[in-house]
PDB file of N, CA and C in Angstrom:
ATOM      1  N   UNK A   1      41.268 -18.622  13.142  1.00  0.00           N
ATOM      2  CA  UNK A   1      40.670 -19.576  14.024  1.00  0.00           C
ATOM      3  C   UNK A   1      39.276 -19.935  13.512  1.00  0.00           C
ATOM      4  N   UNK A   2      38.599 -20.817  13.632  1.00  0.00           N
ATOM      5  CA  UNK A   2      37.656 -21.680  13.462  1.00  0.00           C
ATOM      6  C   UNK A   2      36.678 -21.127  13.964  1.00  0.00           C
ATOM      7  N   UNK A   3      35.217 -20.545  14.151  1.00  0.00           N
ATOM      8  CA  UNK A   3      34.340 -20.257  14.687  1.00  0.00           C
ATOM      9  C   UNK A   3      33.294 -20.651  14.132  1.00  0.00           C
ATOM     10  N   UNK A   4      32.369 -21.295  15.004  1.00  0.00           N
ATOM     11  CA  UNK A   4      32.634 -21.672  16.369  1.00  0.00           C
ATOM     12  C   UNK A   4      33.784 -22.542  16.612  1.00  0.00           C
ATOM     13  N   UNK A   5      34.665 -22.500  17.668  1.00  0.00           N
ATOM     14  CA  UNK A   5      35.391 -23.659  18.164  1.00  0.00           C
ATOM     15  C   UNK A   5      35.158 -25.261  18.142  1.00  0.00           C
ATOM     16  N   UNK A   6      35.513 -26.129  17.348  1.00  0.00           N
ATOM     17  CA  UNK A   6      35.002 -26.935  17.963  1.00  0.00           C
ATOM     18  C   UNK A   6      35.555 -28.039  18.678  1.00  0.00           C
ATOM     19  N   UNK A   7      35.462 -27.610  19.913  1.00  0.00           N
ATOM     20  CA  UNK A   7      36.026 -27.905  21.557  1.00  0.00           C
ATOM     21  C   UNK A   7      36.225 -29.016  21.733  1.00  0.00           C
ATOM     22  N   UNK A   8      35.524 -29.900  21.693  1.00  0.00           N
ATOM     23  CA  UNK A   8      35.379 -31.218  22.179  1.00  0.00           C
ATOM     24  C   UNK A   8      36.085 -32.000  20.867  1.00  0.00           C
ATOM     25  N   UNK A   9      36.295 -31.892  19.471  1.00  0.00           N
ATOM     26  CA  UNK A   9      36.953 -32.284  18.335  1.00  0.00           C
ATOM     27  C   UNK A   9      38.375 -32.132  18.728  1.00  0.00           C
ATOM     28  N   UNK A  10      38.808 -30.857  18.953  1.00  0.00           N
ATOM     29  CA  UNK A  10      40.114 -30.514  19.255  1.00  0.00           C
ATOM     30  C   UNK A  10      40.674 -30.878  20.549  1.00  0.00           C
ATOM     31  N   UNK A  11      39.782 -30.812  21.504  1.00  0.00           N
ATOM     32  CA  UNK A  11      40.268 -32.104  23.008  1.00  0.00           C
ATOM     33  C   UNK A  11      40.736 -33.037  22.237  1.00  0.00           C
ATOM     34  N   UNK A  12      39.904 -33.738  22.138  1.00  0.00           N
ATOM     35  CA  UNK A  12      39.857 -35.193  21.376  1.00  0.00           C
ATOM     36  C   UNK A  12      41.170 -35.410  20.811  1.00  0.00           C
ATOM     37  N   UNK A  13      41.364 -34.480  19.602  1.00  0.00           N
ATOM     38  CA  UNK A  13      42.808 -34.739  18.723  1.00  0.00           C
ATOM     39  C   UNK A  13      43.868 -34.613  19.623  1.00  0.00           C
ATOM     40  N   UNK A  14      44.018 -33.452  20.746  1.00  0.00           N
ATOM     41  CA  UNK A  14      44.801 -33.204  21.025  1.00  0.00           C
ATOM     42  C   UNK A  14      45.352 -34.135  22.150  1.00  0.00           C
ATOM     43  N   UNK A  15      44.236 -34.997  22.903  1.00  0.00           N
ATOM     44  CA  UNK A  15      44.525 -35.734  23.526  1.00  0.00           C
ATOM     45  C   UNK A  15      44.970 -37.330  22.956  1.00  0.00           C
ATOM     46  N   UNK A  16      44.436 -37.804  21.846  1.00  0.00           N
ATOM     47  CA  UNK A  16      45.384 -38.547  21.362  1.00  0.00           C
ATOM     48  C   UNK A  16      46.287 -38.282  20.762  1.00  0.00           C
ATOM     49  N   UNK A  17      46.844 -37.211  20.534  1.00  0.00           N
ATOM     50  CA  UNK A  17      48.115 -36.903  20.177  1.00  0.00           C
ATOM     51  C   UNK A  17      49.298 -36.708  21.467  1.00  0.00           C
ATOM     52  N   UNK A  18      48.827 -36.939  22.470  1.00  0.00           N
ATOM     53  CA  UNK A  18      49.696 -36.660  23.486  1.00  0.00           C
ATOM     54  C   UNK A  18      50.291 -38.070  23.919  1.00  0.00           C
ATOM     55  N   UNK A  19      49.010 -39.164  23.295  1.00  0.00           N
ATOM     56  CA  UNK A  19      49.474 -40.651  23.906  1.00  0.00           C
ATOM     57  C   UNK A  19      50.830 -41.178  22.466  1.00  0.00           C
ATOM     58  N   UNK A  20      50.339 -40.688  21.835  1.00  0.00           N
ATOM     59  CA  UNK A  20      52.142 -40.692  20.945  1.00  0.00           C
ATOM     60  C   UNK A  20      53.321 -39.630  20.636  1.00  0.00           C
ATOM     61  N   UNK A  21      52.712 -38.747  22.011  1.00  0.00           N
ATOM     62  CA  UNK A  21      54.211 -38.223  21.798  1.00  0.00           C
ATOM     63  C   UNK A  21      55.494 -38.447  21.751  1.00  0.00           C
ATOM     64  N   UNK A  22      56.506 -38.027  21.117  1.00  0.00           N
ATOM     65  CA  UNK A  22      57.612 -39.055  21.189  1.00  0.00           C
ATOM     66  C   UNK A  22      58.944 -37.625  22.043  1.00  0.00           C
ATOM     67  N   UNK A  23      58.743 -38.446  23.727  1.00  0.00           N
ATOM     68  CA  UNK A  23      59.557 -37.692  24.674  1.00  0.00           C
ATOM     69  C   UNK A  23      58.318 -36.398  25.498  1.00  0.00           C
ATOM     70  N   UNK A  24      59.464 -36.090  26.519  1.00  0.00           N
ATOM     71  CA  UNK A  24      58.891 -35.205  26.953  1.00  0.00           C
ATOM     72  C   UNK A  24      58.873 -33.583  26.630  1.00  0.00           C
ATOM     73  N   UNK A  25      59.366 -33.534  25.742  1.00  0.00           N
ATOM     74  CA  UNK A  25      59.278 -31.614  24.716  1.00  0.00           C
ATOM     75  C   UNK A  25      58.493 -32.101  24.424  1.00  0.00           C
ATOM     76  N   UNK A  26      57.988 -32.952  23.229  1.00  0.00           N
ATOM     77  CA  UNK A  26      56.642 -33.486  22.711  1.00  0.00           C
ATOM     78  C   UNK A  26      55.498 -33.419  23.331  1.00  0.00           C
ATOM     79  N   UNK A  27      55.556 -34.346  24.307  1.00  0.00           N
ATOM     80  CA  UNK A  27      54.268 -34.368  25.133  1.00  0.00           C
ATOM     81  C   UNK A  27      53.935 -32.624  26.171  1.00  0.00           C
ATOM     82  N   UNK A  28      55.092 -31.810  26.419  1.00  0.00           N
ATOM     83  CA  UNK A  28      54.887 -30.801  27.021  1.00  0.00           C
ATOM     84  C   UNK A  28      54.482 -29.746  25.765  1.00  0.00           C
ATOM     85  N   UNK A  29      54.782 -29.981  24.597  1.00  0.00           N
ATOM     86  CA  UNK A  29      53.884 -29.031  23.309  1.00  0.00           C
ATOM     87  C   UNK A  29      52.467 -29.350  23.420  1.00  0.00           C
ATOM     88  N   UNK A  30      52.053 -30.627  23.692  1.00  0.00           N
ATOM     89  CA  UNK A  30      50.626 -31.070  23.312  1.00  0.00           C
ATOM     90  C   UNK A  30      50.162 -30.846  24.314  1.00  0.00           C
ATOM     91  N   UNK A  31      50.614 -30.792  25.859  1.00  0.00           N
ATOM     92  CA  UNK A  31      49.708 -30.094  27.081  1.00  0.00           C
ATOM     93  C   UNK A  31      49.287 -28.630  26.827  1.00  0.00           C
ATOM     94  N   UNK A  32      50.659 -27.666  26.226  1.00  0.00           N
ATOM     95  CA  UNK A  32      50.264 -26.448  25.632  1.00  0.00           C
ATOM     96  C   UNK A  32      49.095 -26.752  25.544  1.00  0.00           C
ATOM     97  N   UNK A  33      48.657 -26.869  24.076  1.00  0.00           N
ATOM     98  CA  UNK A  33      47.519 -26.719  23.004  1.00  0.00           C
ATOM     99  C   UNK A  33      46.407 -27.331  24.055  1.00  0.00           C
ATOM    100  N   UNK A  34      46.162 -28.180  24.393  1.00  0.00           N
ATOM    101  CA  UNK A  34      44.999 -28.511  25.476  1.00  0.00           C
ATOM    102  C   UNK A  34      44.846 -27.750  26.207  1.00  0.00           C
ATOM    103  N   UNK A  35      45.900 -27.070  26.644  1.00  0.00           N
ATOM    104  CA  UNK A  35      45.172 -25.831  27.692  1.00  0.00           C
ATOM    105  C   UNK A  35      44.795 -24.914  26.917  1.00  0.00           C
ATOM    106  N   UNK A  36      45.355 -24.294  25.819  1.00  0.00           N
ATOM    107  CA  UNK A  36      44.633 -23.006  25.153  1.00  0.00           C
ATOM    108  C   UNK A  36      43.496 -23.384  24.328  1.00  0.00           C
ATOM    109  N   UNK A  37      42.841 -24.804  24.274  1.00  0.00           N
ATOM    110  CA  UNK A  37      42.091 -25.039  24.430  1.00  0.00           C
ATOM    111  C   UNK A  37      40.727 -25.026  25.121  1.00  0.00           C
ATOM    112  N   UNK A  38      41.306 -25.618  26.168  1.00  0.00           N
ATOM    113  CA  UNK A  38      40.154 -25.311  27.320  1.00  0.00           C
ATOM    114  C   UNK A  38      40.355 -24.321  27.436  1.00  0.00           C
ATOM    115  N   UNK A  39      41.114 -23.204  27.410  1.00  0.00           N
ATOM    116  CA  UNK A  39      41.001 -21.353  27.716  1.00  0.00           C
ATOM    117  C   UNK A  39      39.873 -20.794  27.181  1.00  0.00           C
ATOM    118  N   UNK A  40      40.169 -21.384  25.811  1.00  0.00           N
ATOM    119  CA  UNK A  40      39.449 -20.905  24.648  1.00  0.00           C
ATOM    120  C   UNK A  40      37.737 -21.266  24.896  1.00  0.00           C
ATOM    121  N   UNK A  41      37.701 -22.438  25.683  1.00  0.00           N
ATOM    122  CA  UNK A  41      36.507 -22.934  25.585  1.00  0.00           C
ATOM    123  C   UNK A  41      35.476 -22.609  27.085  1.00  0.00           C
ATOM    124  N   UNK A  42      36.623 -21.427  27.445  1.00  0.00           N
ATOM    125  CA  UNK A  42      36.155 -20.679  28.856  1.00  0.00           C
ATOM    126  C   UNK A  42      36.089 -22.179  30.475  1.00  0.00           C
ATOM    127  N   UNK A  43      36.990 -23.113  30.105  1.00  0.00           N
ATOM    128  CA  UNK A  43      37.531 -23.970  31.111  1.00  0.00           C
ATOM    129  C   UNK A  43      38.461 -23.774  31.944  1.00  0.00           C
ATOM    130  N   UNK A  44      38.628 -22.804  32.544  1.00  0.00           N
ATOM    131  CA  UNK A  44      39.861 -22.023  33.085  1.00  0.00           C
ATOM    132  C   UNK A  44      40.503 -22.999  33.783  1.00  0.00           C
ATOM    133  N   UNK A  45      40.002 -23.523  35.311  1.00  0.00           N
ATOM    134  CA  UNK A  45      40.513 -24.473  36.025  1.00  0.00           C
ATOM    135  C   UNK A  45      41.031 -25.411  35.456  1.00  0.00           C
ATOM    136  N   UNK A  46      40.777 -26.039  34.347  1.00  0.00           N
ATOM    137  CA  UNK A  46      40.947 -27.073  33.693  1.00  0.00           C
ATOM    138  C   UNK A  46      42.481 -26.856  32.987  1.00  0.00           C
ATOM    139  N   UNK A  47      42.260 -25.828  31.978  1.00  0.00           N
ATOM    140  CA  UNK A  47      43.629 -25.145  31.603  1.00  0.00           C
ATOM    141  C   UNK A  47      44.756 -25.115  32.408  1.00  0.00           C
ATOM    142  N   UNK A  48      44.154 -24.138  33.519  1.00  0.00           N
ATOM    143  CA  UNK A  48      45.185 -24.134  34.904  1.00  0.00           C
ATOM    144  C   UNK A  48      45.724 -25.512  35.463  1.00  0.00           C
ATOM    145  N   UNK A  49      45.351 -26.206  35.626  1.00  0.00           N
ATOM    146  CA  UNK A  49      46.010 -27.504  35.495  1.00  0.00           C
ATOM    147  C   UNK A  49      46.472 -28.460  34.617  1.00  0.00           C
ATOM    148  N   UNK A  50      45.948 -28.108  33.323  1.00  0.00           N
ATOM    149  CA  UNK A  50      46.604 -28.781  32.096  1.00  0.00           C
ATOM    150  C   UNK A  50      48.524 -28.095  32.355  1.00  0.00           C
ATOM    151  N   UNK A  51      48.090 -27.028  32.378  1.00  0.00           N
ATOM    152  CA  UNK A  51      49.524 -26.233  32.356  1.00  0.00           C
ATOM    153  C   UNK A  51      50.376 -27.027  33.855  1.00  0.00           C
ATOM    154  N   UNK A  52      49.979 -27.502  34.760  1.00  0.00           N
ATOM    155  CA  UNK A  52      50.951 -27.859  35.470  1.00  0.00           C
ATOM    156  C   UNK A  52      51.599 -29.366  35.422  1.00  0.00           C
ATOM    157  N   UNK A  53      51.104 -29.713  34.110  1.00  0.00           N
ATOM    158  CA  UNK A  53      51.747 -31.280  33.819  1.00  0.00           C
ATOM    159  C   UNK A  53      52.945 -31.177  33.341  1.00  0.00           C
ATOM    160  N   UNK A  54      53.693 -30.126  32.594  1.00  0.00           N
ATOM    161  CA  UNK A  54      54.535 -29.859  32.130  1.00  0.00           C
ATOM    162  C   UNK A  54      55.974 -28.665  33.116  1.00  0.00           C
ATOM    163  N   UNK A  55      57.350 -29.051  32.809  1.00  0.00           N
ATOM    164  CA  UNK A  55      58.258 -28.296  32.988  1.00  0.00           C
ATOM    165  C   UNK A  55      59.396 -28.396  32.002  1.00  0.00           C
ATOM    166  N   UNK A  56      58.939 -28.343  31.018  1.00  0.00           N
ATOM    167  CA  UNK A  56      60.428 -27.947  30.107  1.00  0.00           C
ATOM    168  C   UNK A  56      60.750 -26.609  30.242  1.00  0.00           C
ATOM    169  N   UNK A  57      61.807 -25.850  30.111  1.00  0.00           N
ATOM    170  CA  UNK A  57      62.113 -24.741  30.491  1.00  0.00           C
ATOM    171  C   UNK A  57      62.296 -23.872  29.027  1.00  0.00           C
ATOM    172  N   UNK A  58      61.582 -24.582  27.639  1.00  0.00           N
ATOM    173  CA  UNK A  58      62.000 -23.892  26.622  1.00  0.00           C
ATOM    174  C   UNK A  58      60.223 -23.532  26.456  1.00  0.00           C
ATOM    175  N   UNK A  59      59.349 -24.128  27.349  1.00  0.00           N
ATOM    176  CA  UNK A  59      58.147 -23.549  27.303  1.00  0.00           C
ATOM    177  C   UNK A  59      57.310 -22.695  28.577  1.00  0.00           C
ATOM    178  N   UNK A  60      58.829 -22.266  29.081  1.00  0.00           N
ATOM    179  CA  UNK A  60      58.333 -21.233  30.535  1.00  0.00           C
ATOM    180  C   UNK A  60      57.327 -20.280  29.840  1.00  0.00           C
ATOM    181  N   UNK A  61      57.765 -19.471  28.551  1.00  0.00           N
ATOM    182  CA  UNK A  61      57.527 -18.040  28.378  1.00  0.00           C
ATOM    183  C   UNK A  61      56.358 -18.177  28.141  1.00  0.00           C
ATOM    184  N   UNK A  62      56.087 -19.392  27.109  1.00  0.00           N
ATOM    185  CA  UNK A  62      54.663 -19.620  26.646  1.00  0.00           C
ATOM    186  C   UNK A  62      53.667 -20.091  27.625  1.00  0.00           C
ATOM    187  N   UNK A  63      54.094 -20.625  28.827  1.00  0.00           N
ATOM    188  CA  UNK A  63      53.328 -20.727  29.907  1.00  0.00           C
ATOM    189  C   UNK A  63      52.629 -20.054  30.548  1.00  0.00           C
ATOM    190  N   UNK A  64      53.888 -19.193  30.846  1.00  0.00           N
ATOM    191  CA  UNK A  64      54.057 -17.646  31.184  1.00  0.00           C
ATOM    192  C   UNK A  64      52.712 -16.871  30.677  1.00  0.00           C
ATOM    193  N   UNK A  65      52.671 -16.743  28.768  1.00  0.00           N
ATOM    194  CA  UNK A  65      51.583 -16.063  28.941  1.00  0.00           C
ATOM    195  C   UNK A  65      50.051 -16.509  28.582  1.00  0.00           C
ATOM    196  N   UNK A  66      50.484 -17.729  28.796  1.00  0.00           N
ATOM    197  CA  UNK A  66      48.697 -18.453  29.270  1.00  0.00           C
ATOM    198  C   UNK A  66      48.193 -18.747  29.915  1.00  0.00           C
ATOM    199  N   UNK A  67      48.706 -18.339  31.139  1.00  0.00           N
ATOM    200  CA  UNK A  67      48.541 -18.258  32.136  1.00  0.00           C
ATOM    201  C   UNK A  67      47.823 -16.858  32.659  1.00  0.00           C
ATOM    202  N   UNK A  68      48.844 -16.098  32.140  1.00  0.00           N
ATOM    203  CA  UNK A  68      48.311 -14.192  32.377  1.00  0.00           C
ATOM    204  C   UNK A  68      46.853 -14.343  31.455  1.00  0.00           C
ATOM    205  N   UNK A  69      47.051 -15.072  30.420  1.00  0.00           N
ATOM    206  CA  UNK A  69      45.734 -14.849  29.476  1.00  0.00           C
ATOM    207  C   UNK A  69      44.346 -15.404  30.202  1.00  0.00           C
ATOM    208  N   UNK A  70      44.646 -16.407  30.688  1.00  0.00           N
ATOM    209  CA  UNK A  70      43.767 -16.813  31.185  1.00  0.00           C
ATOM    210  C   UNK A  70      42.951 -16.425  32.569  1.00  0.00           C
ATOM    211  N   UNK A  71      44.097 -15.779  33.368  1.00  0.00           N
ATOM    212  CA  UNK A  71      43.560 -14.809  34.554  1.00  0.00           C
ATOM    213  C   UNK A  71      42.979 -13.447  33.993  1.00  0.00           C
ATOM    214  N   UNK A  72      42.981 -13.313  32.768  1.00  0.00           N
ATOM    215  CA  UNK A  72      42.645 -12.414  32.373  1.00  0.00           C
ATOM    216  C   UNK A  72      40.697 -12.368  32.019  1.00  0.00           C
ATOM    217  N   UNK A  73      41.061 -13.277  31.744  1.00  0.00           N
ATOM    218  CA  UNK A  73      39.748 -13.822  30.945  1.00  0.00           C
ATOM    219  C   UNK A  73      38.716 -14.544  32.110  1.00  0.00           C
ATOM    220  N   UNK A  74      39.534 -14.725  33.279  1.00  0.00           N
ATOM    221  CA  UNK A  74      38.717 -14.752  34.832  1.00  0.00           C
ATOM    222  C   UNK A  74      37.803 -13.749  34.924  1.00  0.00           C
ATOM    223  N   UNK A  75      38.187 -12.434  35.364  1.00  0.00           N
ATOM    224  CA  UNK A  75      38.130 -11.700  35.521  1.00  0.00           C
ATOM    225  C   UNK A  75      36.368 -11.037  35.298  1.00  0.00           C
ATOM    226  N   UNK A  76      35.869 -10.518  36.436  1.00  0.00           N
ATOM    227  CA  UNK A  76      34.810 -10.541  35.609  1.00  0.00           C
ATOM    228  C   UNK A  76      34.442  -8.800  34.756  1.00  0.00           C
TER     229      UNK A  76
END
């Protein structure tokens, strides 16, 4: 990984990459990465709702644990 992050570069890409996704697996990969994004960039709420734009069911697990990751990282 890249350190420092750089947050606002990788929003950026990742959000125009979502306006050409082609379908909805596509566009539910690129909500992924925006949320472990903002995780990464200590945006929790933000994440937490990136993650609820999506329901494909081949990205439960990975939801699954960025979700735990991120309550994790609540935590004080």
């Amino acid at each position: 990984m890249i350190k420092p992050l750089p947050t606002e570069d990788a929003l950026r890409s990742w959000t125009e990459r979502a306006q050409i996704a082609q379908g909805e697996v596509d566009r539910e990969n690129v909500y992924l990465h925006l949320a472990r994004i903002k995780m990464l960039a200590g945006r929790y709420p933000e994440a937490k709702a990136q993650l609820q734009r999506g329901h494909q069911r081949h990205c439960l697990e990975l939801k699954t644990r960025l979700i735990r990751n991120i309550e994790e990282r609540e935590k004080p």
